[in-house]
Protein backbone atom coordinates (compact mmCIF):
# COMPACT_ATOMS: atom_id res chain seq x y z
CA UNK A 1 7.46 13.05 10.43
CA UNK A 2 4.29 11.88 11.95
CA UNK A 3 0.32 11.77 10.31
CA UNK A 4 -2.55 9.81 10.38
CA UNK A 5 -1.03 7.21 7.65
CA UNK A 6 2.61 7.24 7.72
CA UNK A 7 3.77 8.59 10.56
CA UNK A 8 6.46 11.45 9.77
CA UNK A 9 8.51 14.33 12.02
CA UNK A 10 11.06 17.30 11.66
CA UNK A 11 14.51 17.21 10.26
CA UNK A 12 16.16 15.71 13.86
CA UNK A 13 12.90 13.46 15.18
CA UNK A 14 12.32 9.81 14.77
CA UNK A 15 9.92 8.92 12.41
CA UNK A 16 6.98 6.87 13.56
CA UNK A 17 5.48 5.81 10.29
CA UNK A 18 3.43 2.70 10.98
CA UNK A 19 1.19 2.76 8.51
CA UNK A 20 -1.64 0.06 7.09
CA UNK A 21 -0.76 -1.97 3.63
CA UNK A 22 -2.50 -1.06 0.67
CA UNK A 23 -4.95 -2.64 -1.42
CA UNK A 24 -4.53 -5.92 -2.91
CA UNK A 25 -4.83 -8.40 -5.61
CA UNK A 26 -6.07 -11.74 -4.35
CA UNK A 27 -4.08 -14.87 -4.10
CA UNK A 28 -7.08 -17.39 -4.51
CA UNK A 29 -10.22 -18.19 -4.43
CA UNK A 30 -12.23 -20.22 -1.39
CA UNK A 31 -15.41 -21.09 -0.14
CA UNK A 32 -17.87 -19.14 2.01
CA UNK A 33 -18.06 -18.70 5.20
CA UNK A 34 -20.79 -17.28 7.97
CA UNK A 35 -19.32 -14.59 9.54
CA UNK A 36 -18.78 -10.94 6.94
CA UNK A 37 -22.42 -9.18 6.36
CA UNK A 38 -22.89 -9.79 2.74
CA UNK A 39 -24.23 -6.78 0.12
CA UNK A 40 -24.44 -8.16 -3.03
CA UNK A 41 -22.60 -6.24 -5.93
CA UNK A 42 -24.14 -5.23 -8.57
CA UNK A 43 -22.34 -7.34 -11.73
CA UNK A 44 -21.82 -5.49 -14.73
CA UNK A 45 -22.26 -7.36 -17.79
CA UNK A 46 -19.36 -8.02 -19.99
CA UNK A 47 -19.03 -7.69 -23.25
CA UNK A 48 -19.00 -10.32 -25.53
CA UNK A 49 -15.87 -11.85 -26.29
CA UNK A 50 -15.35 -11.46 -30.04
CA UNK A 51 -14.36 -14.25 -31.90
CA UNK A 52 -11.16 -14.14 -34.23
CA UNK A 53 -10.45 -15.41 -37.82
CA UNK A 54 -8.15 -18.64 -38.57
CA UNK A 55 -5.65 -16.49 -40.40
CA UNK A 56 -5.69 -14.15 -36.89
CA UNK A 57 -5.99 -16.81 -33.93
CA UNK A 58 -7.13 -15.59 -30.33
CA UNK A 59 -4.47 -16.72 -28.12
CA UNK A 60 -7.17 -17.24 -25.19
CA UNK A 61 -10.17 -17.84 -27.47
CA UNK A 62 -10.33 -21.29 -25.67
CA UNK A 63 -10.75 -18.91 -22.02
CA UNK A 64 -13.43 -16.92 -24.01
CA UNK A 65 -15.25 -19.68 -25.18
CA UNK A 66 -15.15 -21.26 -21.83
CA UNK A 67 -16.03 -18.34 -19.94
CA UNK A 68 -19.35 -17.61 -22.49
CA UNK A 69 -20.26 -21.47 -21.37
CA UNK A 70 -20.29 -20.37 -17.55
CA UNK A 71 -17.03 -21.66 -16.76
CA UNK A 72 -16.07 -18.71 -13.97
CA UNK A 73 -12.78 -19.85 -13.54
CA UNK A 74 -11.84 -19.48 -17.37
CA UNK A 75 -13.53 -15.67 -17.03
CA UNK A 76 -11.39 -14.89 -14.44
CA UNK A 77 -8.23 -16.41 -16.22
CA UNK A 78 -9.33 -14.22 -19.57
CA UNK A 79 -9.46 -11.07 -17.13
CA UNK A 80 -6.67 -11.86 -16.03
CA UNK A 81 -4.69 -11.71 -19.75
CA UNK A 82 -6.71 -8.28 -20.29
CA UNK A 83 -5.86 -6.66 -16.95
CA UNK A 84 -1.91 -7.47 -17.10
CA UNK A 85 -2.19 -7.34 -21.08
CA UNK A 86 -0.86 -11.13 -21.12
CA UNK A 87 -1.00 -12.27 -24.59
CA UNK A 88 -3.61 -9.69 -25.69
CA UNK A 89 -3.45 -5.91 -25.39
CA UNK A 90 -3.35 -4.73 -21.92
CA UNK A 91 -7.22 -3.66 -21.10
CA UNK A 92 -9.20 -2.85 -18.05
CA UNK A 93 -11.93 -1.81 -20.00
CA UNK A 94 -12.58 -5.78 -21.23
CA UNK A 95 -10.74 -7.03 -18.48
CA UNK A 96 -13.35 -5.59 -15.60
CA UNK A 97 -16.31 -7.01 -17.03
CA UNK A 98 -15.14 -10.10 -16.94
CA UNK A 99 -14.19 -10.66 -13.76
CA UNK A 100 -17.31 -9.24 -12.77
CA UNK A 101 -18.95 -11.84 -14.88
CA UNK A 102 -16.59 -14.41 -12.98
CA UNK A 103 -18.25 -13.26 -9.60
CA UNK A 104 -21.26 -13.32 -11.11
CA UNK A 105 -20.88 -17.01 -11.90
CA UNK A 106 -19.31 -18.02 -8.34
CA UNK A 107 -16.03 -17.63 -8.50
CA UNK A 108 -14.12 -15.14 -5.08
CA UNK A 109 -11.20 -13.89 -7.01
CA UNK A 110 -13.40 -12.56 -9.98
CA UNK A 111 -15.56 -10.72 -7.32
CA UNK A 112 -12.06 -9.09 -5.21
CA UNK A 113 -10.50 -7.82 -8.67
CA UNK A 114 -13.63 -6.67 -9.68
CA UNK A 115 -13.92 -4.93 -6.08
CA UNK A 116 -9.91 -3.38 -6.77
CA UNK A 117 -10.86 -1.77 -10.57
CA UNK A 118 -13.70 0.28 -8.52
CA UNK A 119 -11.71 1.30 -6.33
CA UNK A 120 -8.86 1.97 -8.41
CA UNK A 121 -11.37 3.13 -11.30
CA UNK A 122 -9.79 0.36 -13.54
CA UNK A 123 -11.94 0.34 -16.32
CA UNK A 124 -15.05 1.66 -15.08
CA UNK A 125 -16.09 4.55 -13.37
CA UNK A 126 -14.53 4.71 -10.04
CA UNK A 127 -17.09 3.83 -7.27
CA UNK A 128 -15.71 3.18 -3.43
CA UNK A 129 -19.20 1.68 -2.68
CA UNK A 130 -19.39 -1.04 -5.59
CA UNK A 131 -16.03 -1.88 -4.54
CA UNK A 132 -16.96 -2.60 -0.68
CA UNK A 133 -19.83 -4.20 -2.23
CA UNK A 134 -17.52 -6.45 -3.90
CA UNK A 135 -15.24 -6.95 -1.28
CA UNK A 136 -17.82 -7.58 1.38
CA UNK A 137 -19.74 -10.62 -1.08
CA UNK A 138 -15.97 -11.98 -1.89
CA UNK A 139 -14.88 -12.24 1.78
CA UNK A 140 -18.39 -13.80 2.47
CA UNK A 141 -17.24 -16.42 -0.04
CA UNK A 142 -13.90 -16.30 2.33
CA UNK A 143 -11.54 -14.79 -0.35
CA UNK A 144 -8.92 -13.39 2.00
CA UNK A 145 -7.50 -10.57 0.43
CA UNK A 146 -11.07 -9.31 0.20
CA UNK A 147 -11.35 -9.39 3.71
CA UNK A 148 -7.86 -7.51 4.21
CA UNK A 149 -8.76 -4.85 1.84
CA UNK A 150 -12.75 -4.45 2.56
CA UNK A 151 -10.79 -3.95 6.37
CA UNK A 152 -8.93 -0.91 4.89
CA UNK A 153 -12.43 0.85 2.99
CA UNK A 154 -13.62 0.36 6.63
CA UNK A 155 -10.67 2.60 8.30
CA UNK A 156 -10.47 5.28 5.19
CA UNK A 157 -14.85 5.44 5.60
CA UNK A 158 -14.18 4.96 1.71
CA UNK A 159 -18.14 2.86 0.48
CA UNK A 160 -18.61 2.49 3.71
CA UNK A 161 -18.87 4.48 7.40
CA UNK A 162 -15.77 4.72 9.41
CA UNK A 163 -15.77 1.49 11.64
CA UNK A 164 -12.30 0.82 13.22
CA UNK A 165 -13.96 -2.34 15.36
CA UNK A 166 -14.96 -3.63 11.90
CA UNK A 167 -12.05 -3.07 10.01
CA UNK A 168 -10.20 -5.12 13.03
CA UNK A 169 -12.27 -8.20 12.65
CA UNK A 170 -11.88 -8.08 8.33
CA UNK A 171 -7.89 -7.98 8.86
CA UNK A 172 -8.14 -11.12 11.44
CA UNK A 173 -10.40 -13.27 9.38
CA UNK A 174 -8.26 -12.05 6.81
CA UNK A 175 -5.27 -13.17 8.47
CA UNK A 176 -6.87 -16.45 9.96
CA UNK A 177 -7.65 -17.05 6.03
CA UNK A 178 -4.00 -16.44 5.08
CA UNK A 179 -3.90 -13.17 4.19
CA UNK A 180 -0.17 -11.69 4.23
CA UNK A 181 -1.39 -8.03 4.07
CA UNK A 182 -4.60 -9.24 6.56
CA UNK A 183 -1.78 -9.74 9.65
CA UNK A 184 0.34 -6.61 8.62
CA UNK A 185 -3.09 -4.68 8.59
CA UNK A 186 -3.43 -6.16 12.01
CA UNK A 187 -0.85 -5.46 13.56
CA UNK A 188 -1.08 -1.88 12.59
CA UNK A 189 -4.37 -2.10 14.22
CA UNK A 190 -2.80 -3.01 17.23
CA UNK A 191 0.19 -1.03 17.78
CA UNK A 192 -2.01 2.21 16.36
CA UNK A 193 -4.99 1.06 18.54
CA UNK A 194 -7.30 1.09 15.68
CA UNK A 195 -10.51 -0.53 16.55
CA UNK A 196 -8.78 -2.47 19.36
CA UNK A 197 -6.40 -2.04 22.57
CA UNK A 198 -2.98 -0.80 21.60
CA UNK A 199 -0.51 -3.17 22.03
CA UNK A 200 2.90 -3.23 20.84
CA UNK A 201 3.54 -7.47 21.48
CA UNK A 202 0.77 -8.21 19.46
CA UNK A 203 1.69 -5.71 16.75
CA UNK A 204 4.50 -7.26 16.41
CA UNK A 205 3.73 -11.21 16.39
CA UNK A 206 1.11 -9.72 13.72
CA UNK A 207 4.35 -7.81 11.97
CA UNK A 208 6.78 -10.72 12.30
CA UNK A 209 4.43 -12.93 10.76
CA UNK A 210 4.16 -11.13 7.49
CA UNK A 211 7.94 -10.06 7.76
CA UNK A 212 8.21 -13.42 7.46
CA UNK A 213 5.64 -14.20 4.45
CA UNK A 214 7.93 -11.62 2.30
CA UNK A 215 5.67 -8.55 3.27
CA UNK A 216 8.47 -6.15 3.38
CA UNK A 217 6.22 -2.99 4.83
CA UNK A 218 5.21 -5.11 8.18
CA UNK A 219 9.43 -5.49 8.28
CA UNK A 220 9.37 -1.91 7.99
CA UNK A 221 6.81 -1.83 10.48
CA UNK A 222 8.24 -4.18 12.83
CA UNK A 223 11.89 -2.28 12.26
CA UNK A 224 9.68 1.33 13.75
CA UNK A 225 9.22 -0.93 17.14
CA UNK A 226 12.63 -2.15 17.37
CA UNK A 227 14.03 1.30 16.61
CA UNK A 228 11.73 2.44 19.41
CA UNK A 229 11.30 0.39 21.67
CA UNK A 230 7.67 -0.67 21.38
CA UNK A 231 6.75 -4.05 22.88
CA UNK A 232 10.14 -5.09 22.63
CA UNK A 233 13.68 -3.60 24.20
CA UNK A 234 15.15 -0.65 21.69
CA UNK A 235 17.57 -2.00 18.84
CA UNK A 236 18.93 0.00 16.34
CA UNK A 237 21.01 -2.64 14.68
CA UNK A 238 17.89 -4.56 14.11
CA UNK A 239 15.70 -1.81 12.98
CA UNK A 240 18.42 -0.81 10.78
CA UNK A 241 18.37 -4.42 9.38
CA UNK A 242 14.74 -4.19 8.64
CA UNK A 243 14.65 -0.73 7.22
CA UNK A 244 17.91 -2.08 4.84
CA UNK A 245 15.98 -4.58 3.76
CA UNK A 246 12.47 -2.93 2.74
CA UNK A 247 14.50 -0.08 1.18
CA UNK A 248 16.09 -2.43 -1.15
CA UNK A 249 12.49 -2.86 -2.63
CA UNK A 250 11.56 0.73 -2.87
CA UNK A 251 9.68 1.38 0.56
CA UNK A 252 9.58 5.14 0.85
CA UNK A 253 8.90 5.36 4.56
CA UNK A 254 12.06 3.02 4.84
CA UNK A 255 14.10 4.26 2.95
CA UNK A 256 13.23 7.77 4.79
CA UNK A 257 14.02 6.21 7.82
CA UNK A 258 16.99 4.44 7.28
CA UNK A 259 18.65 7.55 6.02
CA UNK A 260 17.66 8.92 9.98
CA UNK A 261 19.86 6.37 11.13
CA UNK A 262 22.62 6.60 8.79
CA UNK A 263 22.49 10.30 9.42
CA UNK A 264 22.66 9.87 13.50
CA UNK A 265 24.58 6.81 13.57
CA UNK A 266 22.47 4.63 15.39
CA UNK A 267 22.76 1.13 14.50
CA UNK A 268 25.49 1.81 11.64
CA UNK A 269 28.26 3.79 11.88
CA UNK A 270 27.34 7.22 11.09
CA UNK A 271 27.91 8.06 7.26
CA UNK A 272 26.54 11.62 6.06
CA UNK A 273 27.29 11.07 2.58
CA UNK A 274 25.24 7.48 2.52
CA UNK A 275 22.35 9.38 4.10
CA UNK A 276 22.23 12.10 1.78
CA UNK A 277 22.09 9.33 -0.88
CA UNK A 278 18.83 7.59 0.86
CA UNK A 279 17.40 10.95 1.72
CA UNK A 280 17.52 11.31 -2.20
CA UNK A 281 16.33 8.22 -2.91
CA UNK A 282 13.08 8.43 -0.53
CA UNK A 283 12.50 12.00 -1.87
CA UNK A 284 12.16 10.16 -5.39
CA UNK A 285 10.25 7.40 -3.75
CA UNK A 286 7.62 10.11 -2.74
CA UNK A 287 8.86 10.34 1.10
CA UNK A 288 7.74 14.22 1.57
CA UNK A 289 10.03 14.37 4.66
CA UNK A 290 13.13 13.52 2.57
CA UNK A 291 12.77 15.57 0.35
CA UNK A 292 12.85 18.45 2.96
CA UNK A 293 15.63 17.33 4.93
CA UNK A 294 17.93 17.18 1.36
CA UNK A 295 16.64 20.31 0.41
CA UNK A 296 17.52 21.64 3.34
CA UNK A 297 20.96 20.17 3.36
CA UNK A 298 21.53 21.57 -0.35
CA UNK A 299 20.41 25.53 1.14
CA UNK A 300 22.71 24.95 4.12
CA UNK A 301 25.53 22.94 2.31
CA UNK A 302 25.35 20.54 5.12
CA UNK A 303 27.70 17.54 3.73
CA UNK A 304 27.15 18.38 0.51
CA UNK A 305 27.73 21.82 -2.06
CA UNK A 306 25.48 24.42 -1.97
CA UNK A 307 23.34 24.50 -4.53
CA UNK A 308 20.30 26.36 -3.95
CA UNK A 309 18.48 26.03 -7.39
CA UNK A 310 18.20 22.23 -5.89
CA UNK A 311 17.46 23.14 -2.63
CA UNK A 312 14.17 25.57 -3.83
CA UNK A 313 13.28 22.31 -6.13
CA UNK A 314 13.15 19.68 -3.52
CA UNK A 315 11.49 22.30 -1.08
CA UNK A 316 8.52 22.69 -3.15
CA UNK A 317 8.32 18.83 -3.89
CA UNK A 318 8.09 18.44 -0.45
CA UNK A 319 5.28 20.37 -0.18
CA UNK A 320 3.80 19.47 -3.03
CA UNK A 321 3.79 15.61 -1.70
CA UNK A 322 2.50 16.86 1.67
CA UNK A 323 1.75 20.12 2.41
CA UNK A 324 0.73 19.50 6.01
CA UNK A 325 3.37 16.97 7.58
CA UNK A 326 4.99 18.67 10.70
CA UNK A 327 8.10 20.25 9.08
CA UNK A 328 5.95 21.97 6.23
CA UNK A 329 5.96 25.24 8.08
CA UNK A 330 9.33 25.06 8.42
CA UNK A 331 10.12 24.18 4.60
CA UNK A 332 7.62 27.35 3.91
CA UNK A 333 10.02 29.31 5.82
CA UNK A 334 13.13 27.33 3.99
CA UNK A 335 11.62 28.25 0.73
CA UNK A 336 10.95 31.68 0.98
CA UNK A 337 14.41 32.24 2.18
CA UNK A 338 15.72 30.42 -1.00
CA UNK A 339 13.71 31.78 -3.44
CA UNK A 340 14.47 35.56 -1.83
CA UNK A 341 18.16 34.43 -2.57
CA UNK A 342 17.75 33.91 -5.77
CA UNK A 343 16.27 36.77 -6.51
C-alpha cells in the first residue's frame, strides 16, 4: 500500500504510510521574527458588521463594535463565532473577511485562518497563492502553525514552487515555535528524506515529540518505524500499541494498518474476525487499501460469507478512493471477475 502521501501495498505487504499532517488552525498568535521571506497578502475588506435592534440583541455586537474600532483581536474573536457558527449562524462568507481584516490590523492568527479559507476555499474563492501569501506574512509575524502549514504548500508546489529544502526549514521554525503538527511534519521530512538526509532517529525524536503533544498521526507515524524497524529495533507490540491508539480516533492509515497486524498476528494474537472488522472500518474511514482487501475477502469468503454483491461494492470504492495504489490492478482484475459472476 505504498504512494507519494500515504504509503500503501498489496493484500499481504506492510504498509509504509508515513505521511505529512494536514493543514491547520492556529493555536496563537506571536510576534515577528527575521527569518520566513515575507509576501504580503492581499486583505480583503470585510463587510460591515450590521448592527442589531434592542428587541433582537447581537450576541457579539460588543466583538463587532470592537473590531470596527481597530481592535484586531476582537475581529479575530468575531471570525471566530462566524467560522464555527458560535452564537451566530455558522458563516465563512462573514467569517473570512474578518479575519482578514484582523491580519490586516496586526494580529498572526487572523492572517493563518485567513491563509486556511483560501486554501480550503472557505468563503471566498479558493486561491493556493493568497493562502501562501498569508501563511508566509503570518509565520513572519512567528505564528507557528503558519509556518507548519506554509511548509506543506511548499512540498504539494500548491501557491508556491516545489521546494522540499524550504518546506524543511518552515516545519523546524514551526516546531522550534511550538508547533505540534510543525515536528510531525518534520519528522516525516526526515524519515521520507524530504528536503533533508533521511534519517529514521531523527524522524522519530520529531514523531515522539508530537506523539507526545496528543498528535495521534506522528503515533501512527512513529508506530510504521517500530513495526519496521526504522531507526529503532522492530516491535510489533509497540507498533500495535500506537496504531490501537490512533485508530481509536479515526486515523484511516491506522486503522488500515492495524487490521495488517491483527490479520498476521504480529504483535496481537492473530484474530481474523477483529481484522475484518478494522479492514471495514478503514474502508469507511477512506483507507482505499481496506476496502480492497474486505472486498476481496467477501469474493473469496475468506473468514467471512460470501457475498459478492458486497465484494463488487467495496471493489469499486476502492478504486474510486484510489485508482492507482499498487493493488488497483489487481482489484480491476477482482472486479471484473465479480461483476462476470453476477451476470
Amino acid at each position: 500500500m505504498i504512494d507519494a502521501k500515504n504509503g500503501r501495498c498489496g493484500l499481504a505487504k506492510a504498509m509504509l504510510t508515513i505521511c505529512f499532517s494536514c493543514f491547520c488552525y492556529p493555536a496563537s498568535a506571536a510576534a515577528p521574527p527575521d527569518s520566513v521571506d515575507v509576501v504580503l497578502a492581499q486583505t480583503a475588506a470585510p463587510d460591515p458588521v450590521p448592527s442589531r435592534t434592542e428587541a433582537s440583541p447581537d450576541p457579539v455586537a460588543p466583538l463587532g463594535r470592537d473590531c470596527e474600532g481597530g481592535d484586531a483581536d476582537a475581529c479575530t474573536r468575531l471570525a471566530y463565532h462566524h467560522h464555527e457558527g458560535d452564537e451566530v449562524p455558522q458563516d465563512d462568507a462573514r467569517a473570512t473577511p474578518l479575519f482578514a481584516r484582523a491580519c490586516h490590523l496586526g494580529d498572526m492568527t487572523g492572517c493563518t485562518m485567513a491563509g486556511y479559507a483560501y486554501s480550503e476555499g472557505r468563503g471566498v474563492e479558493r486561491s493556493h497563492e493568497q493562502a501562501a501569501a498569508y501563511y508566509a506574512f503570518a509565520c513572519y509575524g512567528e505564528e507557528a502553525t503558519a509556518c507548519s502549514n506554509l511548509g506543506l504548500s511548499y512540498v504539494s508546489g500548491d501557491g508556491v514552487p516545489k521546494d522540499p529544502q524550504r518546506a524543511a526549514k518552515l516545519f523546524r521554525q514551526a516546531c522550534d515555535l511550538g508547533s505540534v503538527s510543525g515536528c510531525a511534519n518534520l519528522g516525516v521530512s526526515y524519515s521520507l528524506g524530504k528536503g533533508v538526509a533521511p534519517n529514521q532517529r531523527r524522524a522519530a525524536r520529531f514523531f515522539e515529540r508530537a506523539c507526545k503533544a496528543d498528535d495521534q498521526h506522528a503515533c501512527y507515524n512513529l508506530g510504521v518505524l517500530h513495526r519496521d524497524g526504522l531507526g529503532m529495533p522492530r516491535d510489533y507490540k509497540r507498533a500495535f500499541a500506537l496504531f490501537e491508539q490512533s485508530c481509536r480516533v479515526d486515523d484511516a492509515s491506522a486503522c488500515g494498518n492495524l487490521a495488517m497486524l491483527v490479520d498476521d498476528g504480529r504483535g496481537v494474537r492473530r484474530n481474523r474476525q477483529r481484522a475484518l472488522e478494522l479492514f471495514d472500518k478503514a474502508c469507511g474511514l477512506g483507507e482505499a487499501e481496506s476496502c480492497f482487501t474486505l472486498g476481496r475477502a467477501y469474493q473469496i469468503g475468506k473468514g467471512i460469507e460470501r457475498n459478492n454483491a458486497r465484494a463488487i461494492e467495496l471493489l469499486e470504492r476502492a478504486l474510486k478512493l484510489d485508482p492507482d495504489t499498487e493493488s488497483a490492478a489487481d482489484a480491476r482484475r477482482a472486479l471484473k471477475a465479480a461483476r462476470d459472476e453476477a451476470a
